[in-house]
C-alpha atoms as a PDB file:
ATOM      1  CA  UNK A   1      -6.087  -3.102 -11.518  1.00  0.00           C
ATOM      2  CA  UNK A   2      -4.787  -6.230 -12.955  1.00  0.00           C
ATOM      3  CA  UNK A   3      -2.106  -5.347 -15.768  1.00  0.00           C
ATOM      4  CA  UNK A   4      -2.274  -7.271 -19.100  1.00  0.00           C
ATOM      5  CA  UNK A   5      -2.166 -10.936 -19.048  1.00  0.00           C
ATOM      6  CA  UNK A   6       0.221 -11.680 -22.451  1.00  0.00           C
ATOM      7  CA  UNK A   7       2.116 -10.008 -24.976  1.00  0.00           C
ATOM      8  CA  UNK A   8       4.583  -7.481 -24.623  1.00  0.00           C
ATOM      9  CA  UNK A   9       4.470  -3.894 -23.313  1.00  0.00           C
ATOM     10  CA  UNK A  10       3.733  -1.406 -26.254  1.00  0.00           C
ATOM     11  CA  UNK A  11       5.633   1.106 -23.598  1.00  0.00           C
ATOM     12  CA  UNK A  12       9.142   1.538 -23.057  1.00  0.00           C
ATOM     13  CA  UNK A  13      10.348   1.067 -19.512  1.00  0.00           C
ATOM     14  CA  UNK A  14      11.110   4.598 -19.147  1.00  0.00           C
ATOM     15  CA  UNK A  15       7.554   5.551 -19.902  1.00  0.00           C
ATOM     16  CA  UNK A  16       6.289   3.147 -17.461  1.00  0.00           C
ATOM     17  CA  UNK A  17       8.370   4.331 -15.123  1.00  0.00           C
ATOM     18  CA  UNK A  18       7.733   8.228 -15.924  1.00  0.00           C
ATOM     19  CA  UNK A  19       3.722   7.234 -16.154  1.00  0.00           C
ATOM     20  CA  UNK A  20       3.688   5.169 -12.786  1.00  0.00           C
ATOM     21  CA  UNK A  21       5.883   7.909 -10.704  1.00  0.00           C
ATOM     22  CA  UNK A  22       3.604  10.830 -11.882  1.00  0.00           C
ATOM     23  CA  UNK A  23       0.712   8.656 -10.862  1.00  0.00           C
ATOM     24  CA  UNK A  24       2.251   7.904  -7.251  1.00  0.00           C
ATOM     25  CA  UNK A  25       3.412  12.115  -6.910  1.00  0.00           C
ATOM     26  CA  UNK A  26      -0.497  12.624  -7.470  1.00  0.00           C
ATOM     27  CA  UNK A  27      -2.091  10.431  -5.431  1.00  0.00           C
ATOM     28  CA  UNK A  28      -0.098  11.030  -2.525  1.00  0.00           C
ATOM     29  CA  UNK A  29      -0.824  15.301  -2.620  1.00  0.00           C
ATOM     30  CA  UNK A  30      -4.319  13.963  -2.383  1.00  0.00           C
ATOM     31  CA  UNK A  31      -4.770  11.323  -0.181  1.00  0.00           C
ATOM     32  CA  UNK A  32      -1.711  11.375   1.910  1.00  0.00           C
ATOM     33  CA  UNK A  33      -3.522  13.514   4.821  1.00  0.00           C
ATOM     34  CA  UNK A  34      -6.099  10.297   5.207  1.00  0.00           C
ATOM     35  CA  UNK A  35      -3.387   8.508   5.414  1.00  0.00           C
ATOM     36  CA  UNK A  36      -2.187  10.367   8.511  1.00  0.00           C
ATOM     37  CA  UNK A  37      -5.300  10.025  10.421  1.00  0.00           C
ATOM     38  CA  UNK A  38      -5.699   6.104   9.438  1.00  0.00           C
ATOM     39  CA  UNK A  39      -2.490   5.376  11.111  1.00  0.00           C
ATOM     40  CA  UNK A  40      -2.544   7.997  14.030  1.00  0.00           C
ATOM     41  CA  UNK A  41      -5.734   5.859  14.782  1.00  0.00           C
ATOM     42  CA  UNK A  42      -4.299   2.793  14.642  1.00  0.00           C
ATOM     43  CA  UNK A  43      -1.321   3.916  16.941  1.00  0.00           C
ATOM     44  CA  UNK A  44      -4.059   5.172  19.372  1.00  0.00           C
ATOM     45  CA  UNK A  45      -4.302   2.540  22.111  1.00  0.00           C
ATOM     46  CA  UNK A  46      -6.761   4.322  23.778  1.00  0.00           C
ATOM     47  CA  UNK A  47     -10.439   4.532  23.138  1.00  0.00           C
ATOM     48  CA  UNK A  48     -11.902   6.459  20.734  1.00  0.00           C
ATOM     49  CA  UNK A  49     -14.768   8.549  21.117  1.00  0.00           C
ATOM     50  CA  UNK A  50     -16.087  11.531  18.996  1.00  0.00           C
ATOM     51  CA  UNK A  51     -14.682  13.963  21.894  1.00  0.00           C
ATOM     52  CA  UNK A  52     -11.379  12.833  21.849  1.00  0.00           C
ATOM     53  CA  UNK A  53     -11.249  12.208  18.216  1.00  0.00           C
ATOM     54  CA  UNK A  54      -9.426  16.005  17.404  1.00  0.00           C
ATOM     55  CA  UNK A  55      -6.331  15.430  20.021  1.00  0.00           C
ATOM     56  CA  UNK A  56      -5.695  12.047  18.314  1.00  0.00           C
ATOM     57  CA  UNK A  57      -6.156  13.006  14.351  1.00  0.00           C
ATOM     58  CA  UNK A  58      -4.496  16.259  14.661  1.00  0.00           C
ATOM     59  CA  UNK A  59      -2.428  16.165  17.657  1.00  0.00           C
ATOM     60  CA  UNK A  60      -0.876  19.894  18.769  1.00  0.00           C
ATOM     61  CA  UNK A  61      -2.784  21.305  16.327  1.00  0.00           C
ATOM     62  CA  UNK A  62      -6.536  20.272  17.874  1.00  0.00           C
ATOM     63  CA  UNK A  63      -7.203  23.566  18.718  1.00  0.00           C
ATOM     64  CA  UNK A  64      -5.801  25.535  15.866  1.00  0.00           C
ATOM     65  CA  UNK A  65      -7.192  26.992  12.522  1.00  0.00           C
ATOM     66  CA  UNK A  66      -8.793  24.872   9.895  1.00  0.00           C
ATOM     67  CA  UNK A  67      -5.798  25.930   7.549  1.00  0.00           C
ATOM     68  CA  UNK A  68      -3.295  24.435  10.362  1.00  0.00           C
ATOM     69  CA  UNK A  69      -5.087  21.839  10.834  1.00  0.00           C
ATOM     70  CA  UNK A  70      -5.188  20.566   7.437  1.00  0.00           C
ATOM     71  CA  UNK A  71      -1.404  21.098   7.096  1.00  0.00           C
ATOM     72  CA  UNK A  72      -0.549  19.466  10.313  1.00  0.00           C
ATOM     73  CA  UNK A  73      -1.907  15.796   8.153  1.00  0.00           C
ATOM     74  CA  UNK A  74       0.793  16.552   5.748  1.00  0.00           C
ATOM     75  CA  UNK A  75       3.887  14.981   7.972  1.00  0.00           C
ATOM     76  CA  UNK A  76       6.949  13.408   6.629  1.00  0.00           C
ATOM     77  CA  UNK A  77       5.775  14.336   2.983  1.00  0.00           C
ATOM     78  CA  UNK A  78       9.107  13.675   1.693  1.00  0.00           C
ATOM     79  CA  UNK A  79       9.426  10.565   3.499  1.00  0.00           C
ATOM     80  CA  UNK A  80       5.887   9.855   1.740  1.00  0.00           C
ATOM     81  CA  UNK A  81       7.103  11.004  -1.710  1.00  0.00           C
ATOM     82  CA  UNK A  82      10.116   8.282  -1.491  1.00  0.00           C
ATOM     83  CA  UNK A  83       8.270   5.577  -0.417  1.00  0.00           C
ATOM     84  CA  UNK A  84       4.884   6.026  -2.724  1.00  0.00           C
ATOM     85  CA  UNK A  85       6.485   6.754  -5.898  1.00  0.00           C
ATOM     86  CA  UNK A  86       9.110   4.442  -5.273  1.00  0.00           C
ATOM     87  CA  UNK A  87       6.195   1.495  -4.322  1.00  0.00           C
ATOM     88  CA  UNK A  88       3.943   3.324  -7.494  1.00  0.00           C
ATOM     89  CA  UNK A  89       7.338   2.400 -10.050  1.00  0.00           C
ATOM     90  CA  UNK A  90       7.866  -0.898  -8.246  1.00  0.00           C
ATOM     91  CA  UNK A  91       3.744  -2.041  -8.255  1.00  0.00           C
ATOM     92  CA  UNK A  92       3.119  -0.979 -11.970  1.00  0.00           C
ATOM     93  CA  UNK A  93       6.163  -2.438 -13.218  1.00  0.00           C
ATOM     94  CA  UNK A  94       7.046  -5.237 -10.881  1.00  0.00           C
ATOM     95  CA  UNK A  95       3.579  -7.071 -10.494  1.00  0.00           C
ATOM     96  CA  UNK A  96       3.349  -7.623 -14.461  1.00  0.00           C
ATOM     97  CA  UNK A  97       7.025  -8.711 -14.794  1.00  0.00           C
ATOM     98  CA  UNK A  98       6.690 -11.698 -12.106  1.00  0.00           C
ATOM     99  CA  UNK A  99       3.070 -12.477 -13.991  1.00  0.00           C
ATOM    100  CA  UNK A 100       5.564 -12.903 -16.772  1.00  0.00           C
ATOM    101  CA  UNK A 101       8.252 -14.954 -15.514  1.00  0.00           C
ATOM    102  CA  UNK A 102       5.408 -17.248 -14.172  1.00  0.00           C
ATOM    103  CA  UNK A 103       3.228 -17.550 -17.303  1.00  0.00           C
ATOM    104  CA  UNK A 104       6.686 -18.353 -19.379  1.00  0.00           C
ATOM    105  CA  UNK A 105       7.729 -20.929 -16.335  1.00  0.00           C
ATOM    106  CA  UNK A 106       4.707 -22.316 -14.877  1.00  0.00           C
ATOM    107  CA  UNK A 107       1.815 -21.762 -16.931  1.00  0.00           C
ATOM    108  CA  UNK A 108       1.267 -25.552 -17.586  1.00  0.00           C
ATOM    109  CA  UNK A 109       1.030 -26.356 -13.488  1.00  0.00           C
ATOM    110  CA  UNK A 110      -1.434 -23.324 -13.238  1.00  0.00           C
ATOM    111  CA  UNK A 111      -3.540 -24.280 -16.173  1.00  0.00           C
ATOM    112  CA  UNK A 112      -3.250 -28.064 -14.865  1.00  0.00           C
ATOM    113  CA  UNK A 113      -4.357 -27.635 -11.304  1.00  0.00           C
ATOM    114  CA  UNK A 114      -6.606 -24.947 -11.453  1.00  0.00           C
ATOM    115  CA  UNK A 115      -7.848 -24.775 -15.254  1.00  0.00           C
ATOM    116  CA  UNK A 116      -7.102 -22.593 -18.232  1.00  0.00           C
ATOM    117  CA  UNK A 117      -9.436 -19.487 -16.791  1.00  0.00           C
ATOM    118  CA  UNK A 118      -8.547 -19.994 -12.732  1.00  0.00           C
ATOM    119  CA  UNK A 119      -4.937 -20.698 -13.439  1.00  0.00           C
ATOM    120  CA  UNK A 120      -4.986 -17.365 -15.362  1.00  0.00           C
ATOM    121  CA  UNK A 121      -6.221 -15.649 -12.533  1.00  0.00           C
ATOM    122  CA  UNK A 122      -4.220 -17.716  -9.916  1.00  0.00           C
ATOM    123  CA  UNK A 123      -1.239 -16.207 -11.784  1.00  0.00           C
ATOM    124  CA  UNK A 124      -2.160 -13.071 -11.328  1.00  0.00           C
ATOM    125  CA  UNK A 125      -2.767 -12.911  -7.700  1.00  0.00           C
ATOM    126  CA  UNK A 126       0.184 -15.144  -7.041  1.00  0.00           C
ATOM    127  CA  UNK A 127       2.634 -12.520  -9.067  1.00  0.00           C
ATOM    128  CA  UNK A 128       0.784  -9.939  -6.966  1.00  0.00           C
ATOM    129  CA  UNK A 129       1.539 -12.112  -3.468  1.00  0.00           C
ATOM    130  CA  UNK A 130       5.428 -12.198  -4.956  1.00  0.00           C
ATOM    131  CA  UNK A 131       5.533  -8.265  -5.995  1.00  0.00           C
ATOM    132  CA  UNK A 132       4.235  -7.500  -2.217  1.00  0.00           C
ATOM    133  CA  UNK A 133       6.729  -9.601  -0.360  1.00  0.00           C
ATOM    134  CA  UNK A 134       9.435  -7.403  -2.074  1.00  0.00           C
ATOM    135  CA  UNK A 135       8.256  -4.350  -1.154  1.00  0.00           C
ATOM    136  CA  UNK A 136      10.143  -5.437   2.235  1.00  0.00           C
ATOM    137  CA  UNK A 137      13.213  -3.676  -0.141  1.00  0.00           C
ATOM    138  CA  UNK A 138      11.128  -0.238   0.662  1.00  0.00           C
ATOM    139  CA  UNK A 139      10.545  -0.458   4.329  1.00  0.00           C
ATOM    140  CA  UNK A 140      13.200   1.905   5.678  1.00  0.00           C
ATOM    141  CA  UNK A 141      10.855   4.644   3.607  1.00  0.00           C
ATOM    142  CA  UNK A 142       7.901   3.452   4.857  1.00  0.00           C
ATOM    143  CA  UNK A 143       9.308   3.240   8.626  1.00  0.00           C
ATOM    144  CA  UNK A 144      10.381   6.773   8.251  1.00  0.00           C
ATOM    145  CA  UNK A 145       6.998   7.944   6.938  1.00  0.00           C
ATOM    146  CA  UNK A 146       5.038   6.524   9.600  1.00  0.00           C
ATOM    147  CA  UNK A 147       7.198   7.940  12.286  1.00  0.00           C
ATOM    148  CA  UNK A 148       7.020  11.863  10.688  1.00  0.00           C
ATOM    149  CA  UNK A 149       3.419  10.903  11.380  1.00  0.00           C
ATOM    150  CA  UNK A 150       3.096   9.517  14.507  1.00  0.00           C
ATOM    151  CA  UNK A 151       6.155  10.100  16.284  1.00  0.00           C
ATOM    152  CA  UNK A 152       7.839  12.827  15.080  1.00  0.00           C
ATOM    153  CA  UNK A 153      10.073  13.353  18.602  1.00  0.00           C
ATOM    154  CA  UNK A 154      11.820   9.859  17.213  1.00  0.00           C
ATOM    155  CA  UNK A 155      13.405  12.308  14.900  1.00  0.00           C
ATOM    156  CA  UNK A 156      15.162  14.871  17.111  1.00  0.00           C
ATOM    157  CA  UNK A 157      15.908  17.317  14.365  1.00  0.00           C
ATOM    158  CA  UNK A 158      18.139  14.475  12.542  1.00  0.00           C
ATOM    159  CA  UNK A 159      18.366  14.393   8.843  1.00  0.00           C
ATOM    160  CA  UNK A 160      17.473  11.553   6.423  1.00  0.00           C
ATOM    161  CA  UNK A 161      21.276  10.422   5.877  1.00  0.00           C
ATOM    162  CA  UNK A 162      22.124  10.797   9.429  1.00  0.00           C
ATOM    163  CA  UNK A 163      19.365   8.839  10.534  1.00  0.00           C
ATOM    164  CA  UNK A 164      20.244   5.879   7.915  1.00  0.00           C
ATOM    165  CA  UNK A 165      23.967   6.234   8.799  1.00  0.00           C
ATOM    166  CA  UNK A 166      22.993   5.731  12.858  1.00  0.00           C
ATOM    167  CA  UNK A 167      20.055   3.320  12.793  1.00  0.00           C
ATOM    168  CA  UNK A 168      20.888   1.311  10.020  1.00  0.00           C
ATOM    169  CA  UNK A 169      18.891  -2.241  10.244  1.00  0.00           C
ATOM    170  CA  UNK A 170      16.388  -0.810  12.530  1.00  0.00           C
ATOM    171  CA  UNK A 171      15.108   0.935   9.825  1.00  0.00           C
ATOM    172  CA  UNK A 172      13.800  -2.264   8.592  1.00  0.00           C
ATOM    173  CA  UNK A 173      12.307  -3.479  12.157  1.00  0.00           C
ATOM    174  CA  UNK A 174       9.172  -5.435  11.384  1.00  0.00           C
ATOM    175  CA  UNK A 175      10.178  -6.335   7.789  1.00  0.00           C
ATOM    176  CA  UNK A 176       8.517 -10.078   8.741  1.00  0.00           C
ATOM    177  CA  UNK A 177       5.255  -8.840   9.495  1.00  0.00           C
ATOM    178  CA  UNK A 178       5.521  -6.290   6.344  1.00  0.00           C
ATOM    179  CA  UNK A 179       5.849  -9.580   4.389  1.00  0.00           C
ATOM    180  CA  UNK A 180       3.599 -11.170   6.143  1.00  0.00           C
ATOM    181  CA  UNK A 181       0.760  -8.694   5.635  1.00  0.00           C
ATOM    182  CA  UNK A 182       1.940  -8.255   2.052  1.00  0.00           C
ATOM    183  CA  UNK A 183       1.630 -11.571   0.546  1.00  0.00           C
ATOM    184  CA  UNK A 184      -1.672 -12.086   1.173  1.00  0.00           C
ATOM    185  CA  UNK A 185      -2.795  -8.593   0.657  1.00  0.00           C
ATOM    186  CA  UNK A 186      -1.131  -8.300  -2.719  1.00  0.00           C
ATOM    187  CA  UNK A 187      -2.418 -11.669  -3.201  1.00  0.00           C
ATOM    188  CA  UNK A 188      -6.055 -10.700  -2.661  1.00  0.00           C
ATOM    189  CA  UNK A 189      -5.379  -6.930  -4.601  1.00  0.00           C
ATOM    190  CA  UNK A 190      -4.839  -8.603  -8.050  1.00  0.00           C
ATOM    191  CA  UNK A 191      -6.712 -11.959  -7.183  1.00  0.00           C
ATOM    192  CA  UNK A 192      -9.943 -10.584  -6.530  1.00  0.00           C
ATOM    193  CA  UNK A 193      -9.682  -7.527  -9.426  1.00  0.00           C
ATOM    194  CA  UNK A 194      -8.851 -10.381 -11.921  1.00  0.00           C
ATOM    195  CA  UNK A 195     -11.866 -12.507 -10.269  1.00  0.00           C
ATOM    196  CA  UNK A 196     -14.524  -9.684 -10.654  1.00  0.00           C
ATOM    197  CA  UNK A 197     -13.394  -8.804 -14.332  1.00  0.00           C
ATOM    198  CA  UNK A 198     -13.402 -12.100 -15.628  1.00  0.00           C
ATOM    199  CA  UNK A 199     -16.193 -13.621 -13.666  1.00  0.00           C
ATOM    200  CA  UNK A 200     -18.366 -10.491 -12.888  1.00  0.00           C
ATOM    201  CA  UNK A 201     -17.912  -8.153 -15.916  1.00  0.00           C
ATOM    202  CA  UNK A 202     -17.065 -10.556 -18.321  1.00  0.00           C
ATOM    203  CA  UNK A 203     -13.226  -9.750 -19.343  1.00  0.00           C
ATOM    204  CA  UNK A 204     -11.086 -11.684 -20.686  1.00  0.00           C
ATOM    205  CA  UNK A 205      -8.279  -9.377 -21.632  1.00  0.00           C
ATOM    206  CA  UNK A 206      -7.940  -7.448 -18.987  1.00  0.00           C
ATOM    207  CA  UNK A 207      -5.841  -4.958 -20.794  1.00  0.00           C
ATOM    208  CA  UNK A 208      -8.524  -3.768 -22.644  1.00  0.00           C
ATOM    209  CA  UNK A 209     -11.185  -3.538 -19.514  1.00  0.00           C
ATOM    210  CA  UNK A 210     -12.841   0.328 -19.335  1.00  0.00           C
ATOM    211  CA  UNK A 211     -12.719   2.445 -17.070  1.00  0.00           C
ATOM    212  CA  UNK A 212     -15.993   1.568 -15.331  1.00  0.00           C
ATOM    213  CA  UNK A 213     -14.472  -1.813 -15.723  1.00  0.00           C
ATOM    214  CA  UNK A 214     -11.368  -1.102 -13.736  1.00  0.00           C
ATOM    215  CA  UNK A 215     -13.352   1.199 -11.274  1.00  0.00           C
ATOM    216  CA  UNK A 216     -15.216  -1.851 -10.230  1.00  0.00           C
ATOM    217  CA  UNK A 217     -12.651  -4.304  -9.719  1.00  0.00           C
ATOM    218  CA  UNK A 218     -10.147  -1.994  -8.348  1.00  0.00           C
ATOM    219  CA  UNK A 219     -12.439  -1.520  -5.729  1.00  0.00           C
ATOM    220  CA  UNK A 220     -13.223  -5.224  -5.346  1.00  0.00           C
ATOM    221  CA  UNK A 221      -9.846  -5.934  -4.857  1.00  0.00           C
ATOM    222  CA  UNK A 222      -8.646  -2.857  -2.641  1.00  0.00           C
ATOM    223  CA  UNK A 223     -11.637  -3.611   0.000  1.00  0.00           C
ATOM    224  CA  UNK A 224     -10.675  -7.349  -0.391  1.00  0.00           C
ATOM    225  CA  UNK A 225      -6.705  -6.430   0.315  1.00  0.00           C
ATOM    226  CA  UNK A 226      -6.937  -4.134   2.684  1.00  0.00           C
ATOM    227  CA  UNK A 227      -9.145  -6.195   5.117  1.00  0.00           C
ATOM    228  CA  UNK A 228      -7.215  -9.256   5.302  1.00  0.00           C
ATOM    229  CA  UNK A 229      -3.984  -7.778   5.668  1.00  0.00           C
ATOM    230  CA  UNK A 230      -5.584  -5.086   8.064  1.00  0.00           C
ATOM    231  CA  UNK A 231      -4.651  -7.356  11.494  1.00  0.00           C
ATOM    232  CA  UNK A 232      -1.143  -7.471  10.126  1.00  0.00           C
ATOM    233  CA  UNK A 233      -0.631  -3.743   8.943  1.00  0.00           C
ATOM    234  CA  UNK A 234      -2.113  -2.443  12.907  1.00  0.00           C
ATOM    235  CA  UNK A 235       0.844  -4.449  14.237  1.00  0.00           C
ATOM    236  CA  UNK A 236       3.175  -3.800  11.552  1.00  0.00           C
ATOM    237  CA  UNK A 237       2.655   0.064  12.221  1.00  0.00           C
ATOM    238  CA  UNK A 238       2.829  -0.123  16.311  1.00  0.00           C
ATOM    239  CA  UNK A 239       6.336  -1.879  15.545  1.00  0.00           C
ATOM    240  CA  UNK A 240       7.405   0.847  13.257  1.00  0.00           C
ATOM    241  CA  UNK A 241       6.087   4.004  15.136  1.00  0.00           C
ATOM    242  CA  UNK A 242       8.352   3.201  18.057  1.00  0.00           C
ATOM    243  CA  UNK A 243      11.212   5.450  18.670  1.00  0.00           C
ATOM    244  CA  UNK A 244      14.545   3.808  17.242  1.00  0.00           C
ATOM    245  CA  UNK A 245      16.145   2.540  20.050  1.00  0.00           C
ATOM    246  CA  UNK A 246      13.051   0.855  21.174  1.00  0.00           C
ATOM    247  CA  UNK A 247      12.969  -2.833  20.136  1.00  0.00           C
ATOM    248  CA  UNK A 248       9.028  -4.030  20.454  1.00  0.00           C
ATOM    249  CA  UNK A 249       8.443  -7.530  19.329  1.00  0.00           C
ATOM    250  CA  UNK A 250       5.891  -8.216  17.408  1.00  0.00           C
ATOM    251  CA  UNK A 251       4.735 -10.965  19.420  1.00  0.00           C
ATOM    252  CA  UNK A 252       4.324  -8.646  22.393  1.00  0.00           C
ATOM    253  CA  UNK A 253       2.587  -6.191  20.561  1.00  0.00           C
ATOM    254  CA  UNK A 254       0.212  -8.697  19.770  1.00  0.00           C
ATOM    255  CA  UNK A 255      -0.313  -9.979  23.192  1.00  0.00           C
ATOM    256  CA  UNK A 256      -0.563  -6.357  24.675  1.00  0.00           C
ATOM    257  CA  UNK A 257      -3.148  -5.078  21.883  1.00  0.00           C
ATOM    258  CA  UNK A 258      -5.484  -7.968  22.536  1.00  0.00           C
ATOM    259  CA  UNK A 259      -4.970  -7.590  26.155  1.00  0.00           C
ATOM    260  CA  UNK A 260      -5.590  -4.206  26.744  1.00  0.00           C
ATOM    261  CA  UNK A 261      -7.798  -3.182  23.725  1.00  0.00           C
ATOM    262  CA  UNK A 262      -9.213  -6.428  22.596  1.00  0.00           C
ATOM    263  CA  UNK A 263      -9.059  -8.139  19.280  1.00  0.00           C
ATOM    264  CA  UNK A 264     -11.161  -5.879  17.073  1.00  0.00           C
ATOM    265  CA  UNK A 265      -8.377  -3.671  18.070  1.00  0.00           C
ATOM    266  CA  UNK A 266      -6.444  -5.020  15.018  1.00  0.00           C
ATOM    267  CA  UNK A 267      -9.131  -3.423  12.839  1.00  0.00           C
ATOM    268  CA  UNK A 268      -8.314   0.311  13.899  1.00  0.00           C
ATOM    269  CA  UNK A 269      -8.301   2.567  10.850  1.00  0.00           C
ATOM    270  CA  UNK A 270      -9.747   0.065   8.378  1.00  0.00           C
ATOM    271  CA  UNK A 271     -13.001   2.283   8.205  1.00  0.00           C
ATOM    272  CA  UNK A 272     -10.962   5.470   6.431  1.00  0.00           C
ATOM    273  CA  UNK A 273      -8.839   3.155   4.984  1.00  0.00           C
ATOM    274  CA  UNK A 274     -11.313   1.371   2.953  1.00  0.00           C
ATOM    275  CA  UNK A 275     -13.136   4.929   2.039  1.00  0.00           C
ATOM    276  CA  UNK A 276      -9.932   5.815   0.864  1.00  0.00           C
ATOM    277  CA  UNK A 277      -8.923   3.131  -1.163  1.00  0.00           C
ATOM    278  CA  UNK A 278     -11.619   2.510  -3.894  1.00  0.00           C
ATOM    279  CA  UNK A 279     -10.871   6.304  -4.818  1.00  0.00           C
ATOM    280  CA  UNK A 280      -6.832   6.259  -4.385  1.00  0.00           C
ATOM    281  CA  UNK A 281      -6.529   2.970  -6.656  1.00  0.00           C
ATOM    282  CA  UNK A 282      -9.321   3.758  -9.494  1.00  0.00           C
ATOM    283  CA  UNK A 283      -7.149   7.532  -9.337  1.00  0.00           C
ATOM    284  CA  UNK A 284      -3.596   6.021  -9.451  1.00  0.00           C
ATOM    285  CA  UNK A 285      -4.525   3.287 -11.987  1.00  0.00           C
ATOM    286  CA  UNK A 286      -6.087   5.406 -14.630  1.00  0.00           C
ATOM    287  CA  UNK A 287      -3.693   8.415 -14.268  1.00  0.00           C
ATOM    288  CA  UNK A 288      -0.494   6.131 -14.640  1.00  0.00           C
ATOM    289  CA  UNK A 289      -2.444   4.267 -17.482  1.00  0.00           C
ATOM    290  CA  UNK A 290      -3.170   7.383 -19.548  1.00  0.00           C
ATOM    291  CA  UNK A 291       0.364   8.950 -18.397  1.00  0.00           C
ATOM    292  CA  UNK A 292       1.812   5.746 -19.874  1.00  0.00           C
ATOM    293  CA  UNK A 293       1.321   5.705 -23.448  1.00  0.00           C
ATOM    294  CA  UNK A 294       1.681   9.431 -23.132  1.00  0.00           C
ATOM    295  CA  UNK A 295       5.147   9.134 -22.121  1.00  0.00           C
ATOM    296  CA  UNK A 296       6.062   6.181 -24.400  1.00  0.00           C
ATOM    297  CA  UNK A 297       5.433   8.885 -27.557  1.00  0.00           C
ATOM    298  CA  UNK A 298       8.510  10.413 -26.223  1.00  0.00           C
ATOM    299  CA  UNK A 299      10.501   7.781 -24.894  1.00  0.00           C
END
């Protein structure tokens, strides 16, 4: 899902913005519910066996209808909304605006350490790795979205301005290991969907790969991001699901999940995750792509 490597934007900022929100209100009606369960598994600390697999994915509502069931995934939508168009905006437009500033800066280092075609690439992922570790700016959303999912009694019937006027900084509890698990996943997003166009599919401008083109190394790089940051994200979550007046150290977390569940604990929810995200990326990247240009003939 790289972006294009030169020239300027035949899109006005508006459009891009317009084009990337629509894509992030889409793909979050769809695959927000998987979502849900990924991270209400990874909060689970017990273990998880096909019996007890209802109770944890759909909590109250294990015994209820299909219908209710399906609706009780949809937690903390507007929490979601916030956060995923608001990461949607910042991911389209932010990613190819560092790749910028870094081609204009640096692009002699790059092209000296690593060579003209690497150094492209390095760029790429390294604007990527910079564009993640400022998504730390949208963690209050993203705190608040996993704890309508997981731990909605955190919440107490408070509203979204009361609960930023009273918690304040907690709302950005764990924003180290957010980074942390952001600059190498954004890192390996980008790196590894600029690796398989240009070294598996043969693209060179990756601005005018095709669709099939951008299936493949969207999914290249989603698998390749989401596993190596997966460690990271398990902790990150168990931080953020906490209620608010409960300070968890990350460190302990750590020390308590390999303890008690053992280290392929930190790998809970990377099966539905990774199912998810080949789909979720090829969907949001084409949709804001052809929303785009749609846009910019208005504005």
């Amino acid at each position: 899902m790289s972006p294009p490597t030169s020239g300027k934007s035949k899109e006005s900022g508006t459009a891009r913005i317009l084009g990337s929100g629509a894509s992030g209100v889409a793909e979050l009606l769809v695959f927000h519910p998987v979502d849900t369960v990924a991270k209400r598994l990874m909060s689970n600390k017990a273990k998880v066996s096909f019996s007890a697999l209802s109770p944890i994915v759909f909590r109250d509502y294990a015994t209820a209808s299909l219908p209710k069931k399906l609706l009780s995934l949809f937690p903390g939508l507007g929490y979601a909304a916030g956060y995923k168009v608001s990461q949607r905006i910042y991911k389209f437009g932010g990613q190819p605006w560092f790749n910028e500033i870094i081609t204009r800066n640096y692009k002699d280092e790059f092209t000296r350490i690593f060579g003209e075609r690497k150094g492209k690439m390095m760029m790429q992922a390294t604007a990527g790795s910079l564009t993640g570790i400022g998504e730390v700016v949208l963690l209050p959303l993203d705190a608040l979205k996993i704890k309508r999912q997981v731990n909605p009694e955190a919440f107490r019937g408070r509203g979204v301005l009361r609960i930023f006027m009273e918690e304040g900084t907690t709302l950005y509890r764990g924003w180290g290991w957010t980074m942390a698990r952001n600059a190498p996943g954004s890192f390996a997003l980008f790196g590894a969907s600029a690796v398989t166009k240009e070294y598996a599919l043969g693209v060179t401008d990756y601005s005018k790969a095709t669709w099939t083109q951008n299936f493949i190394a969207s999914i290249a790089g989603a698998v390749a991001s989401i596993t190596i940051a997966a460690p990271l994200d398990t902790v990150k979550t168990r931080i953020q699901n906490a209620n608010f007046e409960q300070k968890v150290p990350g460190l302990t977390v750590v020390r308590d999940l390999i303890r008690n569940e053992g280290p392929t604990a930190f790998f809970k929810g990377l099966t539905p995750k990774i199912l998810v995200v080949g789909p979720k990326l090829v969907f949001s990247y084409t949709l804001a792509q052809s929303l785009i240009p749609f846009f910019g003939k208005y504005v």
